[in-house]
Structure formats: C-alpha cells, structure tokens
N, C-alpha and C. Protein backbone atom coordinates (compact mmCIF):
# COMPACT_ATOMS: atom_id res chain seq x y z
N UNK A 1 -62.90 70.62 71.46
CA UNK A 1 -62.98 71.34 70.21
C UNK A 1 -61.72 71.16 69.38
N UNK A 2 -60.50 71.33 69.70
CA UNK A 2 -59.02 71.02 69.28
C UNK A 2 -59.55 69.30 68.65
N UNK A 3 -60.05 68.84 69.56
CA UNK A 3 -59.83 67.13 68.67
C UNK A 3 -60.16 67.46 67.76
N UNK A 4 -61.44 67.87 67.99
CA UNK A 4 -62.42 67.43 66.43
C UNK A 4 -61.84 68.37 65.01
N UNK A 5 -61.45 69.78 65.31
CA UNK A 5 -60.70 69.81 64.54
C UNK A 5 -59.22 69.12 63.90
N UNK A 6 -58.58 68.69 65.07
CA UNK A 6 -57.67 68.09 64.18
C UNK A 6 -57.77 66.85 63.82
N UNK A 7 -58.90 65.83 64.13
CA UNK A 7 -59.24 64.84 63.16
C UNK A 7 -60.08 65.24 61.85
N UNK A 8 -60.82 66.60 61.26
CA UNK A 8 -60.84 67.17 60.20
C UNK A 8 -59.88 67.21 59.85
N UNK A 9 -58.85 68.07 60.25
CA UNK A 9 -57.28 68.34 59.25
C UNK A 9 -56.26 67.03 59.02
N UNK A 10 -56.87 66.10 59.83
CA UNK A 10 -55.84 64.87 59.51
C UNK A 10 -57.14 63.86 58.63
N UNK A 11 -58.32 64.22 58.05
CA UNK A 11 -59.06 63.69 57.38
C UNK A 11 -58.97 64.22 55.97
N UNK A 12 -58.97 65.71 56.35
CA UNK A 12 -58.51 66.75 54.67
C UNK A 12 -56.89 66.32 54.32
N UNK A 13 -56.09 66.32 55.15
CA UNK A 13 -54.54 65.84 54.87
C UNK A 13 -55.00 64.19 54.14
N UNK A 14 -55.11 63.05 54.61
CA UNK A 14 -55.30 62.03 53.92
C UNK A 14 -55.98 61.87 52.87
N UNK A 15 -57.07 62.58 52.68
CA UNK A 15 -57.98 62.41 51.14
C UNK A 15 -57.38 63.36 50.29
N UNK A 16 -56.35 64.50 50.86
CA UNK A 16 -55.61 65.63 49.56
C UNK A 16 -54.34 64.69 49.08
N UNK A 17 -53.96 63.76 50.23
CA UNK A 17 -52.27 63.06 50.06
C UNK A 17 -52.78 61.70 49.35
N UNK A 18 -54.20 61.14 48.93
CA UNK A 18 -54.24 59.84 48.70
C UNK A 18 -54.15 59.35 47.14
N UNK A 19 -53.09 58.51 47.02
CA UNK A 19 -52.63 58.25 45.58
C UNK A 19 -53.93 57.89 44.29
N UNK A 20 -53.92 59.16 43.33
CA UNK A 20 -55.29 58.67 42.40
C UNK A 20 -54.31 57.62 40.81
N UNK A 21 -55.57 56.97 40.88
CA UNK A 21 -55.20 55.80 40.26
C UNK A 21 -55.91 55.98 38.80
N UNK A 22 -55.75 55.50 38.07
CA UNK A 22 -56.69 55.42 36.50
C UNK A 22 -56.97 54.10 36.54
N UNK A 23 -57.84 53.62 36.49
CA UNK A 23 -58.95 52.29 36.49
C UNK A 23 -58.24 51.77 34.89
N UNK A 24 -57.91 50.49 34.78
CA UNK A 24 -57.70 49.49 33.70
C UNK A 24 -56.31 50.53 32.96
N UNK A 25 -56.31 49.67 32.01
CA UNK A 25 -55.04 49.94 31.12
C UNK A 25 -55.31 50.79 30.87
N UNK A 26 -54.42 51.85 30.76
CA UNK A 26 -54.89 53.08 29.73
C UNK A 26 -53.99 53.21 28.14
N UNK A 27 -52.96 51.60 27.94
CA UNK A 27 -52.40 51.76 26.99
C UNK A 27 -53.22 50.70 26.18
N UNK A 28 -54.49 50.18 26.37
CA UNK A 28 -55.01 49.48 25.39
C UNK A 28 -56.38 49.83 25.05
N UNK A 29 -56.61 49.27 23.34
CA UNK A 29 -57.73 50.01 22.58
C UNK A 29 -57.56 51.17 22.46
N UNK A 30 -56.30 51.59 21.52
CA UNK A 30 -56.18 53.05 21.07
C UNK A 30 -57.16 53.59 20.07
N UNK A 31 -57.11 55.08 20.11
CA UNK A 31 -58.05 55.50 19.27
C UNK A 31 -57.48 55.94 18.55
N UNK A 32 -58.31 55.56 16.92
CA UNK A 32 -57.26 55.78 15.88
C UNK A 32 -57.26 57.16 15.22
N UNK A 33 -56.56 57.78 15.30
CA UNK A 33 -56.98 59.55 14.80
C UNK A 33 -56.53 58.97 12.80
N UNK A 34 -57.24 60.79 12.27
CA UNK A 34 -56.75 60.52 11.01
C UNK A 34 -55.64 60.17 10.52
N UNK A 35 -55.04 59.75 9.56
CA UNK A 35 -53.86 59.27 9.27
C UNK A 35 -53.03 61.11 8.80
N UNK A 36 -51.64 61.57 9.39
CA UNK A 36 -51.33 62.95 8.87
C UNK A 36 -50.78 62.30 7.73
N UNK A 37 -50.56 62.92 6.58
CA UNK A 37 -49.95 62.72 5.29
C UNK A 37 -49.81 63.72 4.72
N UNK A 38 -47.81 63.83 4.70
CA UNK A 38 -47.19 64.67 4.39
C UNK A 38 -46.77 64.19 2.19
N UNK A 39 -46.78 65.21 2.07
CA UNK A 39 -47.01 65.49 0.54
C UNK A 39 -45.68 66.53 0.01
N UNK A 40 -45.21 66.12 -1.28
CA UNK A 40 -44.34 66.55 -2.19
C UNK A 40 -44.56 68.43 -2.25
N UNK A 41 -46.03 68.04 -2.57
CA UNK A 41 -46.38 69.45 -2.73
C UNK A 41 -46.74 70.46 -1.48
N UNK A 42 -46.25 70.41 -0.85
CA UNK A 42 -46.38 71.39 0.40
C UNK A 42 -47.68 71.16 1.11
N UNK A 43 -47.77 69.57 1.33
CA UNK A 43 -49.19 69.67 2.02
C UNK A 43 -49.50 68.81 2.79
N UNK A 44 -50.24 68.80 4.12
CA UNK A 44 -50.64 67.71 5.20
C UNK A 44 -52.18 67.67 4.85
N UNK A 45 -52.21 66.30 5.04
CA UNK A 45 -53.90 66.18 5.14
C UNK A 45 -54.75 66.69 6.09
N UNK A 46 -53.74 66.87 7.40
CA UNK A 46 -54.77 66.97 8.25
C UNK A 46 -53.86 68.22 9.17
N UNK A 47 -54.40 69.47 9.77
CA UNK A 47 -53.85 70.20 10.33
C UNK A 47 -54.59 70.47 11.74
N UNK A 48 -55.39 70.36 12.40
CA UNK A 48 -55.88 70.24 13.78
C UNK A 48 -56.24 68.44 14.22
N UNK A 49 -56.16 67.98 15.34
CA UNK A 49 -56.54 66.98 15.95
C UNK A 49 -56.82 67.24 17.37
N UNK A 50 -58.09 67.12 18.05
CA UNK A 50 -58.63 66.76 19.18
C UNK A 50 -58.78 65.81 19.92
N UNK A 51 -57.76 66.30 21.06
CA UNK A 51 -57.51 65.03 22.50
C UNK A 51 -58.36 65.34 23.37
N UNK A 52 -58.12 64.20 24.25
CA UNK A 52 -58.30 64.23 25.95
C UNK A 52 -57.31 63.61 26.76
N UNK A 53 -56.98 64.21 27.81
CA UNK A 53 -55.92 63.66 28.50
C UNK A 53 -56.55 62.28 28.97
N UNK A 54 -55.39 61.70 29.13
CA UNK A 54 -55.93 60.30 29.84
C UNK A 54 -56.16 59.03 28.85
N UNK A 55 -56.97 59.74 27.55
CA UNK A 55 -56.95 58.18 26.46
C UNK A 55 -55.78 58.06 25.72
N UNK A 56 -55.45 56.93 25.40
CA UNK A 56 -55.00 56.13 24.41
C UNK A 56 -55.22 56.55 22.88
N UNK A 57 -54.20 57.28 22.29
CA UNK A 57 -54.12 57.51 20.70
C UNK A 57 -52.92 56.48 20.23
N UNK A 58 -53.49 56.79 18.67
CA UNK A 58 -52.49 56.19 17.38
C UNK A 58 -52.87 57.23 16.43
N UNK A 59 -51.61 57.42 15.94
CA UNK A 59 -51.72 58.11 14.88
C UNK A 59 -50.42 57.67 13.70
N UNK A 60 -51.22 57.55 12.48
CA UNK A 60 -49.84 57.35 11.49
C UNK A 60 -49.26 58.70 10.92
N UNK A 61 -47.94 58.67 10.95
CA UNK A 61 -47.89 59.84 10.25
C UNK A 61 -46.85 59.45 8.48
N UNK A 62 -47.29 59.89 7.62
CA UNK A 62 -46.30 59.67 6.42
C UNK A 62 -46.09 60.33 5.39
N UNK A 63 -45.28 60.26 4.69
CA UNK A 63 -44.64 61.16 3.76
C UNK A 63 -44.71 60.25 2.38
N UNK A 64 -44.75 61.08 1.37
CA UNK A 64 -44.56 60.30 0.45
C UNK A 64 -43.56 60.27 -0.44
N UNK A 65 -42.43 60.49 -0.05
CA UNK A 65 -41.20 60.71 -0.63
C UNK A 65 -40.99 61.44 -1.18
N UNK A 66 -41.58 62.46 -1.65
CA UNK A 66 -41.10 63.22 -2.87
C UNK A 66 -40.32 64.72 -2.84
N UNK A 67 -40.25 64.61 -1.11
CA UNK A 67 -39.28 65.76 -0.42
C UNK A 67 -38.75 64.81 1.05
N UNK A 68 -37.92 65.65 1.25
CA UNK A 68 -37.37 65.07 2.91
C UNK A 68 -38.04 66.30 3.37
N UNK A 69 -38.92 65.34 4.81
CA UNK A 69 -39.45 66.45 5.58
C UNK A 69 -39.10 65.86 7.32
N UNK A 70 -39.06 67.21 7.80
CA UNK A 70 -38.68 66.76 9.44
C UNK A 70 -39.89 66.82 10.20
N UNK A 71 -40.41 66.16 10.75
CA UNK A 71 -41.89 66.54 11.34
C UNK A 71 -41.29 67.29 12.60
N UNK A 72 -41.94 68.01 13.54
CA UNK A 72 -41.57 68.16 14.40
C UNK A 72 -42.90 68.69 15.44
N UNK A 73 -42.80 68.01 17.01
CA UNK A 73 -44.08 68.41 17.92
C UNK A 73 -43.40 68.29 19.09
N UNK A 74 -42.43 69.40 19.63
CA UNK A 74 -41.51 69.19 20.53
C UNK A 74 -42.56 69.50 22.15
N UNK A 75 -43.45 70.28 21.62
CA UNK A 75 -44.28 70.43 22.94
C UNK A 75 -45.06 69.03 23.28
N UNK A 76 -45.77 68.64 22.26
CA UNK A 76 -46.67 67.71 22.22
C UNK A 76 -45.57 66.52 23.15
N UNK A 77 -44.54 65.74 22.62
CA UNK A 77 -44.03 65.21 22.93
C UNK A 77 -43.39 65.26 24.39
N UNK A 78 -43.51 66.57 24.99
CA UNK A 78 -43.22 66.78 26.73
C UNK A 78 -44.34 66.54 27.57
N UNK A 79 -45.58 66.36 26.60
CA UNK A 79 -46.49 66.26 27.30
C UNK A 79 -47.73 65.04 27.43
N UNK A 80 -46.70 64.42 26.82
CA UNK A 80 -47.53 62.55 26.62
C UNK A 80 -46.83 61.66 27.05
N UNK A 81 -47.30 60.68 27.16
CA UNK A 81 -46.74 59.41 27.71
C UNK A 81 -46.55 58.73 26.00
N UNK A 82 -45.31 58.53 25.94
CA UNK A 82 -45.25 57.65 23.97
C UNK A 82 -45.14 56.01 24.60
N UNK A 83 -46.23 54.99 24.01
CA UNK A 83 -45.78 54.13 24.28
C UNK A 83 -44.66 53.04 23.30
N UNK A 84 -45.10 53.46 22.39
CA UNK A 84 -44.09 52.98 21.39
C UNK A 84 -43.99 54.12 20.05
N UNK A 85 -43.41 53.72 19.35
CA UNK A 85 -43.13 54.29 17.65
C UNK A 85 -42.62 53.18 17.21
N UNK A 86 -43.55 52.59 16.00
CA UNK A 86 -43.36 51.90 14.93
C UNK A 86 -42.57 52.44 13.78
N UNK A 87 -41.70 52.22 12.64
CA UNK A 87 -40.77 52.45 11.68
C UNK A 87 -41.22 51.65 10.99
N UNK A 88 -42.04 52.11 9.53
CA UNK A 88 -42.29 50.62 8.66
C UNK A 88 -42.38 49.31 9.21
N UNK A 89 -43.04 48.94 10.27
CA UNK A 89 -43.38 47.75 11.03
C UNK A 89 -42.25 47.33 11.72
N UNK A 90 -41.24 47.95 11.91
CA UNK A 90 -40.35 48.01 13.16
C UNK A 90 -40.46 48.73 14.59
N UNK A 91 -40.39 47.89 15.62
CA UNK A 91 -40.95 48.87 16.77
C UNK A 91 -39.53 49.60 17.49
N UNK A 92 -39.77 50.82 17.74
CA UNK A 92 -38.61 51.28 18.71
C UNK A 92 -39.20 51.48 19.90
N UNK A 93 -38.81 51.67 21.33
CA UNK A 93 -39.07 51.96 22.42
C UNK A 93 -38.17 53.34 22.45
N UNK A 94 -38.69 54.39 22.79
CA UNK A 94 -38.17 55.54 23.16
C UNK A 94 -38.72 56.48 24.40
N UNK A 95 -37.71 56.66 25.04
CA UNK A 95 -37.47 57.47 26.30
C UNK A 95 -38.32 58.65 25.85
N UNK A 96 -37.30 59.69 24.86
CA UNK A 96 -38.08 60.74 24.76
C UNK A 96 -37.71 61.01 23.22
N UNK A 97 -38.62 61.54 22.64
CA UNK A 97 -38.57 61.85 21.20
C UNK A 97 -39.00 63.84 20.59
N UNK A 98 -38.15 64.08 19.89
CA UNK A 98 -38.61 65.65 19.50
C UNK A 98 -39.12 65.78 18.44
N UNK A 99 -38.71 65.00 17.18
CA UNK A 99 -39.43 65.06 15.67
C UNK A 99 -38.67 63.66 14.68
N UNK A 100 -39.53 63.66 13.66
CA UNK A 100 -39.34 62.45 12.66
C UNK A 100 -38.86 62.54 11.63
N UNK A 101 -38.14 62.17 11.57
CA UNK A 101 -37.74 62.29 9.77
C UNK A 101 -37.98 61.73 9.05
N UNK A 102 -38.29 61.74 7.36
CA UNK A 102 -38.39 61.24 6.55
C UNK A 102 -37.47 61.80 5.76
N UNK A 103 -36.81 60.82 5.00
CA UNK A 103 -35.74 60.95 3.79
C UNK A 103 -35.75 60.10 2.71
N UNK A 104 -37.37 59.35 2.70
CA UNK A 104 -37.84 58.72 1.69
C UNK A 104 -39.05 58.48 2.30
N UNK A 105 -40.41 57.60 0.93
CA UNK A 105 -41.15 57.29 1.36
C UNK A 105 -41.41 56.64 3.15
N UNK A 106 -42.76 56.97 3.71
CA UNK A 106 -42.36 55.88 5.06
C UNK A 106 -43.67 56.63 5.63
N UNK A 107 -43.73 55.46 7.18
CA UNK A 107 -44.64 56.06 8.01
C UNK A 107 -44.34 55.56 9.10
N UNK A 108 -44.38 56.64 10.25
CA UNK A 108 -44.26 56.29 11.62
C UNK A 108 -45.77 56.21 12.72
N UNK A 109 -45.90 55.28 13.04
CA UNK A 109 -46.73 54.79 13.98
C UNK A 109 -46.54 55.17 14.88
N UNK A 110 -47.57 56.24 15.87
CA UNK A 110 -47.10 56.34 17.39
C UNK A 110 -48.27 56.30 18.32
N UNK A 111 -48.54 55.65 19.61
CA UNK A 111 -49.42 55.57 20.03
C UNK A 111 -48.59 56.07 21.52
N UNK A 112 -49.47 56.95 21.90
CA UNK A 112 -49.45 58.07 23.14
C UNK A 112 -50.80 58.44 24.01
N UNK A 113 -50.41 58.41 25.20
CA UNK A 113 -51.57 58.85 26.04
C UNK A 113 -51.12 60.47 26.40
N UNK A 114 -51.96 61.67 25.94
CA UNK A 114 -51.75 63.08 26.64
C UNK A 114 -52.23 63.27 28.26
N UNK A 115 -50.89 63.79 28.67
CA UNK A 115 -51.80 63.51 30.69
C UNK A 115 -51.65 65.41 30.31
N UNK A 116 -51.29 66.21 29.73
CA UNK A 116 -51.92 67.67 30.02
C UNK A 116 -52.38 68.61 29.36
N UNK A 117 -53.18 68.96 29.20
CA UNK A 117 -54.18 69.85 28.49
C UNK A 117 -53.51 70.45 27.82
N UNK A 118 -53.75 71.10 26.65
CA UNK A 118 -52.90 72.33 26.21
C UNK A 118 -53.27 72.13 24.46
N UNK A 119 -52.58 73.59 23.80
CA UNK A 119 -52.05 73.84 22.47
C UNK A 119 -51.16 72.94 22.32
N UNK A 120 -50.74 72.20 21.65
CA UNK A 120 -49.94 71.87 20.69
C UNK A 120 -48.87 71.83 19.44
N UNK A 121 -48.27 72.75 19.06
CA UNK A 121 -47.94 72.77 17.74
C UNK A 121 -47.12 71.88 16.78
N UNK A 122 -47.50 71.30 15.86
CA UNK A 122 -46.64 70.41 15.08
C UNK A 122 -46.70 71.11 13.48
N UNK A 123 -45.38 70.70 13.43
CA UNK A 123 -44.92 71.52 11.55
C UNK A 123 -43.92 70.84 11.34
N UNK A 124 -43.55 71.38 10.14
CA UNK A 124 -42.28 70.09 8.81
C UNK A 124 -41.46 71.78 9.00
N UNK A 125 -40.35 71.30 9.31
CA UNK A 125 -39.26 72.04 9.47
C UNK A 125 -39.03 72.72 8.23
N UNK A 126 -38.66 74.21 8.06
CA UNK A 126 -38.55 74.69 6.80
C UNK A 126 -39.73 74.83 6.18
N UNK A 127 -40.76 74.43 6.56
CA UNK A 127 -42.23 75.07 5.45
C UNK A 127 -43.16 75.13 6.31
N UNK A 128 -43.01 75.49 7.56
CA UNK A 128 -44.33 76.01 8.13
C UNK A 128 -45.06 77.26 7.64
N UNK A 129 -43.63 77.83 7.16
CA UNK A 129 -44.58 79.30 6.42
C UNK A 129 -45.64 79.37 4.97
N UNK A 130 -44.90 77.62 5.01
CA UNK A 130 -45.96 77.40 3.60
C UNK A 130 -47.25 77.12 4.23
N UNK A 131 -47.30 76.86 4.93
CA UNK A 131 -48.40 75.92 5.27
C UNK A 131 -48.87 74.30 5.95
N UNK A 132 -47.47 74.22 6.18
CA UNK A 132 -47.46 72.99 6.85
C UNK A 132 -47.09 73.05 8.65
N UNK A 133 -48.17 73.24 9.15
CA UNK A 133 -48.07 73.12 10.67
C UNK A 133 -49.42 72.92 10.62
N UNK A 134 -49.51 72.38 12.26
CA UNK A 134 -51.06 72.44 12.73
C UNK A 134 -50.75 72.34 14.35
N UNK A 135 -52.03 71.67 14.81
CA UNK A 135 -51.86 71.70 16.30
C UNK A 135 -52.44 70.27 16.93
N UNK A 136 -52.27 69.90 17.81
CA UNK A 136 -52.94 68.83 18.64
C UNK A 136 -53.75 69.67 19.73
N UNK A 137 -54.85 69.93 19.73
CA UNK A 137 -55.75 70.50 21.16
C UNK A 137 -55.79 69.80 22.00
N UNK A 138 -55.29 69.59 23.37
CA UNK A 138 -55.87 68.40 24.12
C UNK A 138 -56.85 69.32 25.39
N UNK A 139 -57.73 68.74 25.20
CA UNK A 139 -58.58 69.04 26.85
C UNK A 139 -58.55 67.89 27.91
C-alpha cells in the first residue's frame, strides 16, 4: 500500500514540477491594437484596450505636438514582456521602461506580450483629471 502511494506522490510531484512551455514564437504576428493618439486639446483617441496574456501586441502611441505630454503605464509595463520600442523608426531595446515622452510631434512603437491578468492604468502626466487616462484590461 506505501508503494503505490508513493509512486502517486512521486507522479503528482513530477506533472506539478514539469516545465510548461508556449508552443511557437510568441513574439511573432503581432496584433495590431488601435493606434492611442494623444492631442493638443486634452484628448486620447482611445481610452480602454483588451488583452490576453500570452499574445503578441503592437501598439502606436503619438502625440501631435501641440503640448509635451508624458505617457505613463507603470503597472502595465511590470507586467509584460516589451520586446522592443521603436522611436520614429529607430529601434531601442529596453530592459525596463515606466513612461514616454513626447516634447514634439512623434510616435512610439511598442510591441509586448502581457503574461498577467489584471487592470491596467495608463494617463499623460498632469491631465488625468482632464481626462486623459484609460486602462489596458488583460484576461
């Protein structure tokens, strides 16, 4: 009786300890969300976006010069994998990132996989009370 239980518990130990894998790339064929576009006049185009952990996003984000705005998604950003950020068709590689600036026209390119569920919040520093925040949902 002792065996057979402990070849169960050394069968539940190996299938709880066994490394899970994600099948194929998960940094190619991003999905392209709306473009956010930040505005002079106190305004984003787009204020909610819906994830899933695990895929592949792009999203542009841009300003159109006519204020300096700081984007900022300090949660969002603890909780994705960034594979790159583009700068006006310049690529940077970054470790870890908290928010973007704009201090003239521009747009930053970022393509990220979310590995954990959650709220989100992203806003332009100084006018969220206007109206400029939103959220990333990821399930």
């Amino acid at each position: 009786m002792h065996a057979k239980l402990a070849g169960v518990l050394t069968l539940i130990v190996a299938l709880h300890t066994a490394p899970i894998m994600a099948e194929g790339n998960l940094a190619s064929k991003p999905v392209d969300l709306p473009e956010l576009m930040l505005t002079g006049d106190l305004k984003m185009s787009q204020t909610e976006y819906q994830l899933e952990t695990g895929k592949y996003y792009r999203i542009s984000i841009s300003s159109d010069g006519q204020e300096e705005f700081a984007w900022f998604a300090p949660e969002l950003f603890r909780n994705v994998w960034v594979n790159q950020v583009v700068v006006n068709e310049l690529e940077v590689k970054a470790a870890d990132i908290y928010s973007l600036e704009f201090d003239a026209a521009g747009t930053f390119v970022l393509t990220f996989v979310p590995v954990r569920p959650g709220k989100y919040d992203f806003y332009v520093d100084g006018y969220a009370d206007k109206g400029m925040l939103g959220a990333f949902i990821v399930n």
